[in-house]
N, C-alpha and C. Protein backbone atom coordinates (compact mmCIF):
# COMPACT_ATOMS: atom_id res chain seq x y z
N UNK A 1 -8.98 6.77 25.85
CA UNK A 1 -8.15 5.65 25.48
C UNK A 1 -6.68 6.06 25.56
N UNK A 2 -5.85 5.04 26.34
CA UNK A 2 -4.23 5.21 25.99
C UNK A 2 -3.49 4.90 24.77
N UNK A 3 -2.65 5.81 24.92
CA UNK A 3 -1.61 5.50 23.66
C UNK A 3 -0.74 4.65 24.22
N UNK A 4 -0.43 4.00 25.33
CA UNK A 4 0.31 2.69 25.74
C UNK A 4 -0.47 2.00 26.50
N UNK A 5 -0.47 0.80 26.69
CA UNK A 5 -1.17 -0.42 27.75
C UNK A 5 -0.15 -0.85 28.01
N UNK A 6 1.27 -1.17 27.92
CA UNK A 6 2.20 -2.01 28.93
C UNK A 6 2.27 -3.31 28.70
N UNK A 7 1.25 -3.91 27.57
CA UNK A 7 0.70 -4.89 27.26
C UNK A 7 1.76 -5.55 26.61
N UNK A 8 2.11 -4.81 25.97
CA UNK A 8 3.13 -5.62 24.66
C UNK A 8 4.69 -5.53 25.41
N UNK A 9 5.16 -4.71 26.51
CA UNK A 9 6.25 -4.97 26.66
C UNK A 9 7.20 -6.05 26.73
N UNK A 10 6.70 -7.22 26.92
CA UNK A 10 7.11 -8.29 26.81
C UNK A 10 7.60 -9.17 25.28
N UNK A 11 7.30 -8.21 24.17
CA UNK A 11 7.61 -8.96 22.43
C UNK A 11 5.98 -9.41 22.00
N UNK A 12 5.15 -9.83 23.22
CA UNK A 12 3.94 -9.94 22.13
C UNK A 12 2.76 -8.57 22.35
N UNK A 13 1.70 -9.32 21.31
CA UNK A 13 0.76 -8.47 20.42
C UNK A 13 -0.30 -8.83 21.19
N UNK A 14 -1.58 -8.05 21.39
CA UNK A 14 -3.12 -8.56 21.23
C UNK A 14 -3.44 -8.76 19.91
N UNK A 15 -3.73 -9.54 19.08
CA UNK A 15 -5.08 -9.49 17.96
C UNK A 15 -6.60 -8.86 17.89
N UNK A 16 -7.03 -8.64 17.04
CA UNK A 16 -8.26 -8.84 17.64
C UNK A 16 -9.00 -9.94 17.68
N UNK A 17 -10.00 -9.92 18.72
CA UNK A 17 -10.36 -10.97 19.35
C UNK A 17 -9.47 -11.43 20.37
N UNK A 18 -8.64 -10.72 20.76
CA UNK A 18 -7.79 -11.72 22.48
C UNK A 18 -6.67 -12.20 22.14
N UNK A 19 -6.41 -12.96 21.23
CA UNK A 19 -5.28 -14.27 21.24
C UNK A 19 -4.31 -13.11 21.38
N UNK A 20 -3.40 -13.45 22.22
CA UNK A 20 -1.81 -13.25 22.04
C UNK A 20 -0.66 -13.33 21.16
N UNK A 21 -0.01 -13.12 20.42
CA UNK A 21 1.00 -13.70 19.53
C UNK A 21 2.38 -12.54 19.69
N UNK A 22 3.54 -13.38 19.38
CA UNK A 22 4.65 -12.62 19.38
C UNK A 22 5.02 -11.77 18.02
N UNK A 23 5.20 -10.52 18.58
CA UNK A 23 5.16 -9.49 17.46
C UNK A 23 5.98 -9.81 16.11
N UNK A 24 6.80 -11.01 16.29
CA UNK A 24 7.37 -10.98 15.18
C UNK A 24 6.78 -12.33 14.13
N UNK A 25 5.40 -12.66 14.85
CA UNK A 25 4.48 -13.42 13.77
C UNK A 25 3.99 -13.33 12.73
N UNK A 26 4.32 -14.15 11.28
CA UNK A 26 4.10 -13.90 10.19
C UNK A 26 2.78 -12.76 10.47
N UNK A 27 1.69 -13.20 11.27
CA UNK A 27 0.61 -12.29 10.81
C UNK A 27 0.85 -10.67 11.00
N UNK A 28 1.51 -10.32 12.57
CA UNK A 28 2.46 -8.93 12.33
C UNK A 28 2.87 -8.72 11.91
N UNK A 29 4.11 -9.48 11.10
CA UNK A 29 4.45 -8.77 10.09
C UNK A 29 3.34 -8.26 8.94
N UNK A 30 2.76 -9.07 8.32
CA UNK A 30 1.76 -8.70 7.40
C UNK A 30 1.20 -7.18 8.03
N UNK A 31 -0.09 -7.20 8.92
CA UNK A 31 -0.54 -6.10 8.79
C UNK A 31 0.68 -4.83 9.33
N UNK A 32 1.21 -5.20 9.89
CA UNK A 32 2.48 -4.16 10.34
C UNK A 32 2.94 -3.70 9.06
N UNK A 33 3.52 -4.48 7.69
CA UNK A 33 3.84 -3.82 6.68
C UNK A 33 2.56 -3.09 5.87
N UNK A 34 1.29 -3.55 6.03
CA UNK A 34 0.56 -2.91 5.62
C UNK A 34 0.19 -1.30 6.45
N UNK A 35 0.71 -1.36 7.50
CA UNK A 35 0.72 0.03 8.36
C UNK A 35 1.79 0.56 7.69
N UNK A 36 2.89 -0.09 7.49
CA UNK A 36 4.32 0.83 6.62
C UNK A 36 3.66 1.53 5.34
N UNK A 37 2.85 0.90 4.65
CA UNK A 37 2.26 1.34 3.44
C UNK A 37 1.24 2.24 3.48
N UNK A 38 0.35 2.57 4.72
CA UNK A 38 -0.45 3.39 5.41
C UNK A 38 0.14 4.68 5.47
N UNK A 39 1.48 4.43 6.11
CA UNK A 39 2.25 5.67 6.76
C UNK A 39 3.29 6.49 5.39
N UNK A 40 3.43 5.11 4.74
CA UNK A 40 4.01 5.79 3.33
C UNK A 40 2.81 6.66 2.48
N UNK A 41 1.83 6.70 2.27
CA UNK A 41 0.97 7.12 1.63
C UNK A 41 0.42 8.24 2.11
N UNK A 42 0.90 8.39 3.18
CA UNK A 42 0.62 9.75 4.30
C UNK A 42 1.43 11.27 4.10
N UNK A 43 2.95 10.02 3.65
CA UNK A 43 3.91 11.18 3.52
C UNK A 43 3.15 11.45 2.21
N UNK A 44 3.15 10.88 1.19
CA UNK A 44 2.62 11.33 -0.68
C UNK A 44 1.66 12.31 -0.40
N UNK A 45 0.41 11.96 0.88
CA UNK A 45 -0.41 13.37 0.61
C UNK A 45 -0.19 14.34 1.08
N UNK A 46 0.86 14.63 1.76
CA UNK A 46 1.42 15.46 2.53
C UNK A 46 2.45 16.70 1.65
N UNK A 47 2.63 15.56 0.10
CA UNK A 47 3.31 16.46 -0.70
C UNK A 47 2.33 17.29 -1.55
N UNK A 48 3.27 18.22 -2.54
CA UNK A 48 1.91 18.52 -3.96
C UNK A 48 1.38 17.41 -4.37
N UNK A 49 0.06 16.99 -4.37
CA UNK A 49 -0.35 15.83 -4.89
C UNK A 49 -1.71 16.35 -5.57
N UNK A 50 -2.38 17.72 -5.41
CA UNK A 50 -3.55 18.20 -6.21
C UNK A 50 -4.36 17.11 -5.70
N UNK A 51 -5.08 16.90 -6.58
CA UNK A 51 -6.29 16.10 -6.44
C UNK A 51 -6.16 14.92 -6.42
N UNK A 52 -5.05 14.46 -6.49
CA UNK A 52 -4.65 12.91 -5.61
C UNK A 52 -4.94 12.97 -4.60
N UNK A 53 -4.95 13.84 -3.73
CA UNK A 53 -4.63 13.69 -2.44
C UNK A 53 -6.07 12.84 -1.96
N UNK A 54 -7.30 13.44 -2.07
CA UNK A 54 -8.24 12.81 -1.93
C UNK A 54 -8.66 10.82 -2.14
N UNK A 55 -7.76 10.57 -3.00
CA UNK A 55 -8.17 9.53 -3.66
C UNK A 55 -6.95 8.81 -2.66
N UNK A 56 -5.79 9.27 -2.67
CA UNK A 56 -4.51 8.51 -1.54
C UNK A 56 -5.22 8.72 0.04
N UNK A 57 -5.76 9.54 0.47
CA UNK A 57 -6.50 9.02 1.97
C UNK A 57 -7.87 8.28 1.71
N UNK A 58 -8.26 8.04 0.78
CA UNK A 58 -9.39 6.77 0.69
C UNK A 58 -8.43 5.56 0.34
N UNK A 59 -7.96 5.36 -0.12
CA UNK A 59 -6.36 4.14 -0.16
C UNK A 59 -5.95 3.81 0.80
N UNK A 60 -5.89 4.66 1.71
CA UNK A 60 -5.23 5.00 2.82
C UNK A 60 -6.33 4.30 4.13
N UNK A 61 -7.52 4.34 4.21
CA UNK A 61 -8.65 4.29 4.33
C UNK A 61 -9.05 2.52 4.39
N UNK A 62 -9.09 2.25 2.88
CA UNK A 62 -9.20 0.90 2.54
C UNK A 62 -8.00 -0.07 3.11
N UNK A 63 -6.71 0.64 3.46
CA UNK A 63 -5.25 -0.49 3.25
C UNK A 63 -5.59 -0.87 4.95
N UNK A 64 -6.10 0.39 5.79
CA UNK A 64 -6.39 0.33 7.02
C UNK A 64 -7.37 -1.40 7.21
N UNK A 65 -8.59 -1.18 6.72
CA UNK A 65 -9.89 -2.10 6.37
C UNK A 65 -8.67 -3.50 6.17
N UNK A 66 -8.06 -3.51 5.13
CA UNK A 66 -6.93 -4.09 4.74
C UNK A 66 -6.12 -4.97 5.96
N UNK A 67 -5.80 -3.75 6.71
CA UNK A 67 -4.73 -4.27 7.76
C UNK A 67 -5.66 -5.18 8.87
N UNK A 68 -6.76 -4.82 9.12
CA UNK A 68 -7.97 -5.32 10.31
C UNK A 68 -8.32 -6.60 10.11
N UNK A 69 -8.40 -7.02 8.75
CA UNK A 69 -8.39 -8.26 8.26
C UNK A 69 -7.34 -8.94 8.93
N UNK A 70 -6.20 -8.63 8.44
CA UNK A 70 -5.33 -9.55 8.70
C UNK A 70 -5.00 -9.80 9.84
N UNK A 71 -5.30 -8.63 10.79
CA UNK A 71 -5.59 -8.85 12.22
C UNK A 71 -6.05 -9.37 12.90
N UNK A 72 -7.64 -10.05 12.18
CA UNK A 72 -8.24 -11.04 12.92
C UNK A 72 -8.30 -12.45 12.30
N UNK A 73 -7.71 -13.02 13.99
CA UNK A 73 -8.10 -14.39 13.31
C UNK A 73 -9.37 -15.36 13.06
N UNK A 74 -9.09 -15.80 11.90
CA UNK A 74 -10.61 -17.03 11.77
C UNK A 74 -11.36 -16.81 12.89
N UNK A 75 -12.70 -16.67 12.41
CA UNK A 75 -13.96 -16.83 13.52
C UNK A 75 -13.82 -15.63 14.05
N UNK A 76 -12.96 -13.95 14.34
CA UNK A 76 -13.07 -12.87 14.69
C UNK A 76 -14.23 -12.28 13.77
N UNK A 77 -15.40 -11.68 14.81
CA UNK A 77 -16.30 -11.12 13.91
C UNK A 77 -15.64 -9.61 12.98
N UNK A 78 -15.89 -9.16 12.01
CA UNK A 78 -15.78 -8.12 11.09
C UNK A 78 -16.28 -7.17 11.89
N UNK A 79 -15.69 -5.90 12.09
CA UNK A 79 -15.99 -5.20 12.93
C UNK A 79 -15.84 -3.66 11.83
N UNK A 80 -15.05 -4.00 10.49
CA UNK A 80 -14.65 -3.06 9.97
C UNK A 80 -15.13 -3.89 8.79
N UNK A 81 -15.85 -2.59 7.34
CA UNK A 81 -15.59 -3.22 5.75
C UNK A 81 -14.87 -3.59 5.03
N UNK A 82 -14.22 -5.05 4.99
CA UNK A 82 -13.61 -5.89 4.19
C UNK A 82 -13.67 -5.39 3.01
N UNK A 83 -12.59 -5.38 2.35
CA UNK A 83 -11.94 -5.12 0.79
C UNK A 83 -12.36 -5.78 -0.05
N UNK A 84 -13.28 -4.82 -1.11
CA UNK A 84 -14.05 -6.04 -2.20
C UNK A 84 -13.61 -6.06 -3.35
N UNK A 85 -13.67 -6.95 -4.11
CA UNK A 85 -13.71 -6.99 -5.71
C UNK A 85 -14.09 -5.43 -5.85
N UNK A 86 -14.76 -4.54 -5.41
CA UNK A 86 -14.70 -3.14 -5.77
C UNK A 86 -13.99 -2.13 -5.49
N UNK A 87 -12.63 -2.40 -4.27
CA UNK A 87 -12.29 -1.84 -3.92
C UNK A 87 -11.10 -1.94 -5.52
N UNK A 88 -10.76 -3.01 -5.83
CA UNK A 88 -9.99 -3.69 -6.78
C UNK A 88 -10.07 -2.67 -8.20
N UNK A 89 -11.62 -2.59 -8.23
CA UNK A 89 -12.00 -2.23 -9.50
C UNK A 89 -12.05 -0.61 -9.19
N UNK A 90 -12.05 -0.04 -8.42
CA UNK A 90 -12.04 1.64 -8.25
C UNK A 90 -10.42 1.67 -8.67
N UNK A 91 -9.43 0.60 -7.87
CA UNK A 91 -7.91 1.42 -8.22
C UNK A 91 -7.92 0.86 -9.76
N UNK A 92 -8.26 0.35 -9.96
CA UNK A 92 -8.01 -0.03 -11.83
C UNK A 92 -8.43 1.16 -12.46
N UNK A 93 -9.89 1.74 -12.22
CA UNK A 93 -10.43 2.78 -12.52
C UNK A 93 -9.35 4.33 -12.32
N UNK A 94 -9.08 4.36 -11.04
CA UNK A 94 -7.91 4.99 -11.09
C UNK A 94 -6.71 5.33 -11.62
N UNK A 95 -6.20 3.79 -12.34
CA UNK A 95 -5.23 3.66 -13.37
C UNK A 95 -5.44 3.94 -14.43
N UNK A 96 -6.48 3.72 -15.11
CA UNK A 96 -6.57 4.25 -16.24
C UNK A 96 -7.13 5.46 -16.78
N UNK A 97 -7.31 6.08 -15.54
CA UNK A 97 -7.89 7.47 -15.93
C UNK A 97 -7.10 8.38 -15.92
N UNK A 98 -5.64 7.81 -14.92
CA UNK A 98 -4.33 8.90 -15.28
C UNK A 98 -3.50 8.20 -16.12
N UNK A 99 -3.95 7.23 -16.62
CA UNK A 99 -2.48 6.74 -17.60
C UNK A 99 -3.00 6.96 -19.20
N UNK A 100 -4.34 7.29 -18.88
CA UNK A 100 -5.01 7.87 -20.55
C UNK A 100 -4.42 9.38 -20.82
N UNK A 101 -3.85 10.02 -19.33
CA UNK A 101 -3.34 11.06 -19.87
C UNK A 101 -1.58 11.34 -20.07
N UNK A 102 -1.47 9.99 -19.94
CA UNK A 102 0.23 9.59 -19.97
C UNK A 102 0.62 9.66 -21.72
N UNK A 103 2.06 9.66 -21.33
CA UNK A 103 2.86 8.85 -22.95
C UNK A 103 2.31 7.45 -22.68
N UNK A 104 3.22 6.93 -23.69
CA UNK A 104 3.28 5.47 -23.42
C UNK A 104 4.87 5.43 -23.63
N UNK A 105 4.63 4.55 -22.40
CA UNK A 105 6.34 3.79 -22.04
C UNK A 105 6.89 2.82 -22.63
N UNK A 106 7.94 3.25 -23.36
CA UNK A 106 9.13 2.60 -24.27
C UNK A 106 10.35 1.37 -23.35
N UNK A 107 10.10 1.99 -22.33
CA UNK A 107 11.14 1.27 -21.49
C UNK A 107 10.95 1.95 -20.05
N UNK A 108 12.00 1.14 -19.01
CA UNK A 108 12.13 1.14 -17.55
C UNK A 108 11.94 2.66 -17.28
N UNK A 109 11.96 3.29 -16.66
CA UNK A 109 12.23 4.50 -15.88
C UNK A 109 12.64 4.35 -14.11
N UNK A 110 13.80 5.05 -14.28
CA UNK A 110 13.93 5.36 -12.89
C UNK A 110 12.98 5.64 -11.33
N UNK A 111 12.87 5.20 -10.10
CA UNK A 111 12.19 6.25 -9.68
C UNK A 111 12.81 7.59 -9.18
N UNK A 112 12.52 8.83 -10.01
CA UNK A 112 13.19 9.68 -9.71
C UNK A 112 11.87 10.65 -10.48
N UNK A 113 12.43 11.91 -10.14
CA UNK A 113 11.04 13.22 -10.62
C UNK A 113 11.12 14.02 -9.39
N UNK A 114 9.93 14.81 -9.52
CA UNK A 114 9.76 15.50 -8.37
C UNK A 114 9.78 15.07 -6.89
N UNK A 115 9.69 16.03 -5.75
CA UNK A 115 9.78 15.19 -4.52
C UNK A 115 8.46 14.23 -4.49
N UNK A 116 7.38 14.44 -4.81
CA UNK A 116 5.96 14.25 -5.05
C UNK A 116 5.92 12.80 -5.64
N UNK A 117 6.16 12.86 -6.68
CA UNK A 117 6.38 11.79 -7.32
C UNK A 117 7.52 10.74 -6.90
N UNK A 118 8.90 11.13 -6.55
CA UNK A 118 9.41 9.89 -5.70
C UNK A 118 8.95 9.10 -4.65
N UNK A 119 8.30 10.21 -3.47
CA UNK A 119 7.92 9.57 -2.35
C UNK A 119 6.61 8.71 -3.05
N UNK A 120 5.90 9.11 -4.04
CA UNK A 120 5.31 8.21 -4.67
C UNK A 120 5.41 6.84 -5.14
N UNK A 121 7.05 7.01 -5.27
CA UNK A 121 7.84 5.75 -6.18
C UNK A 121 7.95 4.89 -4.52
N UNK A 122 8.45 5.72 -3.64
CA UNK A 122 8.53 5.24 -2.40
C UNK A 122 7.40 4.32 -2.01
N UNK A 123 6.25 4.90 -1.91
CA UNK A 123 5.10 4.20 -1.70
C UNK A 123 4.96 3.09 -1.83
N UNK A 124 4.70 2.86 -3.35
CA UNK A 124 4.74 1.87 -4.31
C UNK A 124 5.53 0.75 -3.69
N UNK A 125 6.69 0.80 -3.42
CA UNK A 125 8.14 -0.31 -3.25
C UNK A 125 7.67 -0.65 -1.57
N UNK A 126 7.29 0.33 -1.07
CA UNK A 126 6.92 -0.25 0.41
C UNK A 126 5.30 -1.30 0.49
N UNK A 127 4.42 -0.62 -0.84
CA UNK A 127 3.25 -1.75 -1.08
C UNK A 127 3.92 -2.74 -1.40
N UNK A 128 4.52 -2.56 -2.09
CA UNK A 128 5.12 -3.92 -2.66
C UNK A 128 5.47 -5.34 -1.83
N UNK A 129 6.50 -4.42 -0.73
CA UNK A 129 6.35 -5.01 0.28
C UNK A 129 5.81 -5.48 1.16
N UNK A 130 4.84 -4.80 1.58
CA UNK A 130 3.61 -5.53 2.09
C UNK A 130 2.82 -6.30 1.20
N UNK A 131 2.97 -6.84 0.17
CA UNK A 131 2.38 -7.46 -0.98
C UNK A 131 2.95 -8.78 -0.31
N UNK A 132 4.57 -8.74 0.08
CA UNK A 132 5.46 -10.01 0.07
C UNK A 132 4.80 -10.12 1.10
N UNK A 133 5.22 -9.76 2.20
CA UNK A 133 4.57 -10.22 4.05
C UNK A 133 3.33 -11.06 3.60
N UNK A 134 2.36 -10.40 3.16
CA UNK A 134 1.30 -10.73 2.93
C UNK A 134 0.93 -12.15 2.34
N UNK A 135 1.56 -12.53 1.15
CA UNK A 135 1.77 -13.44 0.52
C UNK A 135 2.94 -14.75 1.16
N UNK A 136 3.72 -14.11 1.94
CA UNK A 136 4.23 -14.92 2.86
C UNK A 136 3.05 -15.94 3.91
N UNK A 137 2.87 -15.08 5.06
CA UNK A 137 1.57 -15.10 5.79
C UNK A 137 0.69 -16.09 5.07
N UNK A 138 0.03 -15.95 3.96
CA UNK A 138 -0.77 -16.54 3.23
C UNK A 138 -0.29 -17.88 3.25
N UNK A 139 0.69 -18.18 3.21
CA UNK A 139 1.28 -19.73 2.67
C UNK A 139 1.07 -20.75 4.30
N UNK A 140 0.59 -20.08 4.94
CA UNK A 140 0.31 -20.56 6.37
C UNK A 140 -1.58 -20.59 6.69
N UNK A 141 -1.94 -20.01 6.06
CA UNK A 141 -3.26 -19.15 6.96
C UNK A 141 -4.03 -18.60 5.18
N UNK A 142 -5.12 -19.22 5.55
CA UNK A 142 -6.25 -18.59 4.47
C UNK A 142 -6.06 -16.80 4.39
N UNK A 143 -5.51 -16.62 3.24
CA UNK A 143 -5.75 -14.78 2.97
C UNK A 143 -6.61 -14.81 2.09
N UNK A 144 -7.50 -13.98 1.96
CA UNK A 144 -9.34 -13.86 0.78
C UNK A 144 -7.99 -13.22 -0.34
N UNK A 145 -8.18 -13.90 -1.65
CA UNK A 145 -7.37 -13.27 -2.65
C UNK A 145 -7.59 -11.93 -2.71
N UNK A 146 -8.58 -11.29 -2.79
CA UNK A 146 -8.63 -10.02 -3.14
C UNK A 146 -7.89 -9.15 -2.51
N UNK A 147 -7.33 -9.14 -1.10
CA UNK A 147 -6.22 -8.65 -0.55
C UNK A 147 -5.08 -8.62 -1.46
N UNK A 148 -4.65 -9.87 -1.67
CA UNK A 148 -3.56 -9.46 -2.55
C UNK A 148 -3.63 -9.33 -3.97
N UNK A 149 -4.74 -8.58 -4.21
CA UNK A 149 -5.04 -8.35 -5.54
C UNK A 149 -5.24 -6.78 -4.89
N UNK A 150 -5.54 -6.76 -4.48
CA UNK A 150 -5.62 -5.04 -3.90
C UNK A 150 -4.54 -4.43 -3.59
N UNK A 151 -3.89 -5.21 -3.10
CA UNK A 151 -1.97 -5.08 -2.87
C UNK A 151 -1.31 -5.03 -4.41
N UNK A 152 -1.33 -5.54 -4.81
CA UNK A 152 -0.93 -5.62 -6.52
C UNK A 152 -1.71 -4.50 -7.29
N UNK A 153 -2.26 -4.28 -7.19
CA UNK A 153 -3.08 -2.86 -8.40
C UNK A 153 -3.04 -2.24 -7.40
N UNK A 154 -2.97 -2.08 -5.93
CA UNK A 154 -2.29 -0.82 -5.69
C UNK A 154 -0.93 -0.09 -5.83
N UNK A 155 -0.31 -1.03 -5.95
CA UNK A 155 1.58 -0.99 -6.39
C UNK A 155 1.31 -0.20 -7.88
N UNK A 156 0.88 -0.90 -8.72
CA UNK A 156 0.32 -0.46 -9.97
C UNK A 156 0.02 1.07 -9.70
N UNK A 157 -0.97 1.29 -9.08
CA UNK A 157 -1.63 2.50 -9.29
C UNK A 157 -0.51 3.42 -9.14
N UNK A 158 0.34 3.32 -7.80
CA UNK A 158 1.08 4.35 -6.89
C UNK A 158 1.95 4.56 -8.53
N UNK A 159 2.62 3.47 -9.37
CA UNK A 159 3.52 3.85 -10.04
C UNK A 159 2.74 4.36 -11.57
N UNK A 160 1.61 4.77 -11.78
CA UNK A 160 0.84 5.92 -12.57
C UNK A 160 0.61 7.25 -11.77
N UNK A 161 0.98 6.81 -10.34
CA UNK A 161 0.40 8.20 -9.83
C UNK A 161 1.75 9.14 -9.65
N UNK A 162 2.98 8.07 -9.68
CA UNK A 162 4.00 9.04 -9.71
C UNK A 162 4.68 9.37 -11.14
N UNK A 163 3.88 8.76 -12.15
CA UNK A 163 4.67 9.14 -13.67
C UNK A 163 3.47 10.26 -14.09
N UNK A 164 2.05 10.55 -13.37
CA UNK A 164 1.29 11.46 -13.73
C UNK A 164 1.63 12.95 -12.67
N UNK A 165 2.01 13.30 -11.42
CA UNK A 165 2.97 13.66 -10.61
C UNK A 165 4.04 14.59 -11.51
N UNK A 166 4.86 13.60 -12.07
CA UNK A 166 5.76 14.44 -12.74
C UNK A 166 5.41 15.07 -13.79
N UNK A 167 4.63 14.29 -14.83
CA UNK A 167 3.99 14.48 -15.89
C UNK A 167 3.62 16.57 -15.33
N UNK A 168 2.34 16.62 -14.34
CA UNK A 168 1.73 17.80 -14.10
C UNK A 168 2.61 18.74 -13.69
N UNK A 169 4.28 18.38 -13.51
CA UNK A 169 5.19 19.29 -13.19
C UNK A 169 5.89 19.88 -14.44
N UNK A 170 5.94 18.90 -15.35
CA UNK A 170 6.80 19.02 -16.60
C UNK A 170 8.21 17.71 -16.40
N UNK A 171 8.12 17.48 -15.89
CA UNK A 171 9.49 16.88 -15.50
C UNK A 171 9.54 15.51 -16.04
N UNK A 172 10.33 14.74 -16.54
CA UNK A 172 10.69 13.25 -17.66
C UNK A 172 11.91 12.53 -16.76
N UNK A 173 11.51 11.68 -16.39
CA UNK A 173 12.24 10.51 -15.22
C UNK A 173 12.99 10.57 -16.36
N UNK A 174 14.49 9.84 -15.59
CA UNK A 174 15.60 9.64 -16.27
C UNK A 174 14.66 8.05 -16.92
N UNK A 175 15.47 7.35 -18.03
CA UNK A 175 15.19 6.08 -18.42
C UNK A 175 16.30 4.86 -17.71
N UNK A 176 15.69 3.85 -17.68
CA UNK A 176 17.01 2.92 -17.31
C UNK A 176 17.19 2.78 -18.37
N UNK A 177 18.95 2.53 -18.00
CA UNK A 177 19.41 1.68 -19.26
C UNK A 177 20.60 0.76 -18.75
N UNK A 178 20.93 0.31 -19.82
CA UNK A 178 21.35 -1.25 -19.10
C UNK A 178 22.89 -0.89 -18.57
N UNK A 179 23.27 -0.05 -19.25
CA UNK A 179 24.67 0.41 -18.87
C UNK A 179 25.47 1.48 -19.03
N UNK A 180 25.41 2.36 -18.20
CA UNK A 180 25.69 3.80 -17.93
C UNK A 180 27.13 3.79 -18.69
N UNK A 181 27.28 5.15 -19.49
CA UNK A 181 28.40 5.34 -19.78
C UNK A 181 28.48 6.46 -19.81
């Protein structure tokens, strides 16, 4: 298989299933930001992440499953496992199994900490973003909620995984506050 077809030089896309569309169609954008969030989560395991790391390339894994969806249009057969109510309930599971070993938060925190934990914070803000595309997209075109419920508790998760991150370093994010002096 090539890493170019020549195909797209022109501004549009294949889908799957055939149809054509111009790359800058709500639906590209969507899974395209969900590839930003793919590639962000790549750099996080790439840092110290211990035994995250495992659990961020199954994330990594699912956002893919994630992106294929949104790739095909209505009536494209499933060619890949669609994101379930369980995929939902593993990152919840995830959340609370490192935030049982957290403080509890009084207020905002910065994203700031180790390199580990920022690009973490990074993550997070780029799901986020693909949360919006996504939810954009949606206002046009049937999205299965659980996508963007998987987009949302994954944002969630990334920002326990970077206050547990620092936590295993020793290190205490600055706090926001409303006005630096």
């Amino acid at each position: 298989m090539k890493v170019y077809t020549r195909t797209g030089d022109s501004g549009d896309t294949q889908l799957f299933g055939g149809q054509r569309v111009p790359k800058n169609d709500e639906r590209v954008e969507a899974y395209g930001a969900v590839d930003e969030a793919i590639a962000a989560l790549g750099v996080v395991a790439a840092c110290e992440v211990g035994e995250q790391k495992q659990q961020i390339h199954h994330v990594q894994n699912r956002l893919f499953a994630l992106g294929s969806t949104l790739a095909s249009p209505k009536g494209t057969p499933e060619t890949i496992e669609a994101i379930s109510q369980q995929d939902v309930d593993d990152l919840e599971h995830w959340i609370d199994t490192l935030d049982a070993t957290l403080p509890e938060l009084h207020n905002f925190i910065l994203p700031t900490g180790t390199p580990a934990a920022a690009q973490a914070h990074m993550a997070r803000a780029v799901v986020r973003r693909a949360e919006r595309r996504v939810v954009e997209f949606s206002a046009h075109e049937l999205v299965e909620p659980v996508l963007l419920k998987y987009l949302n508790r994954l944002s969630d998760a990334l920002f326990v995984v970077a206050r547990h991150l620092n936590a295993e370093e020793g290190d205490t994010p600055a706090a926001f506050h409303k006005k630096d002096h």
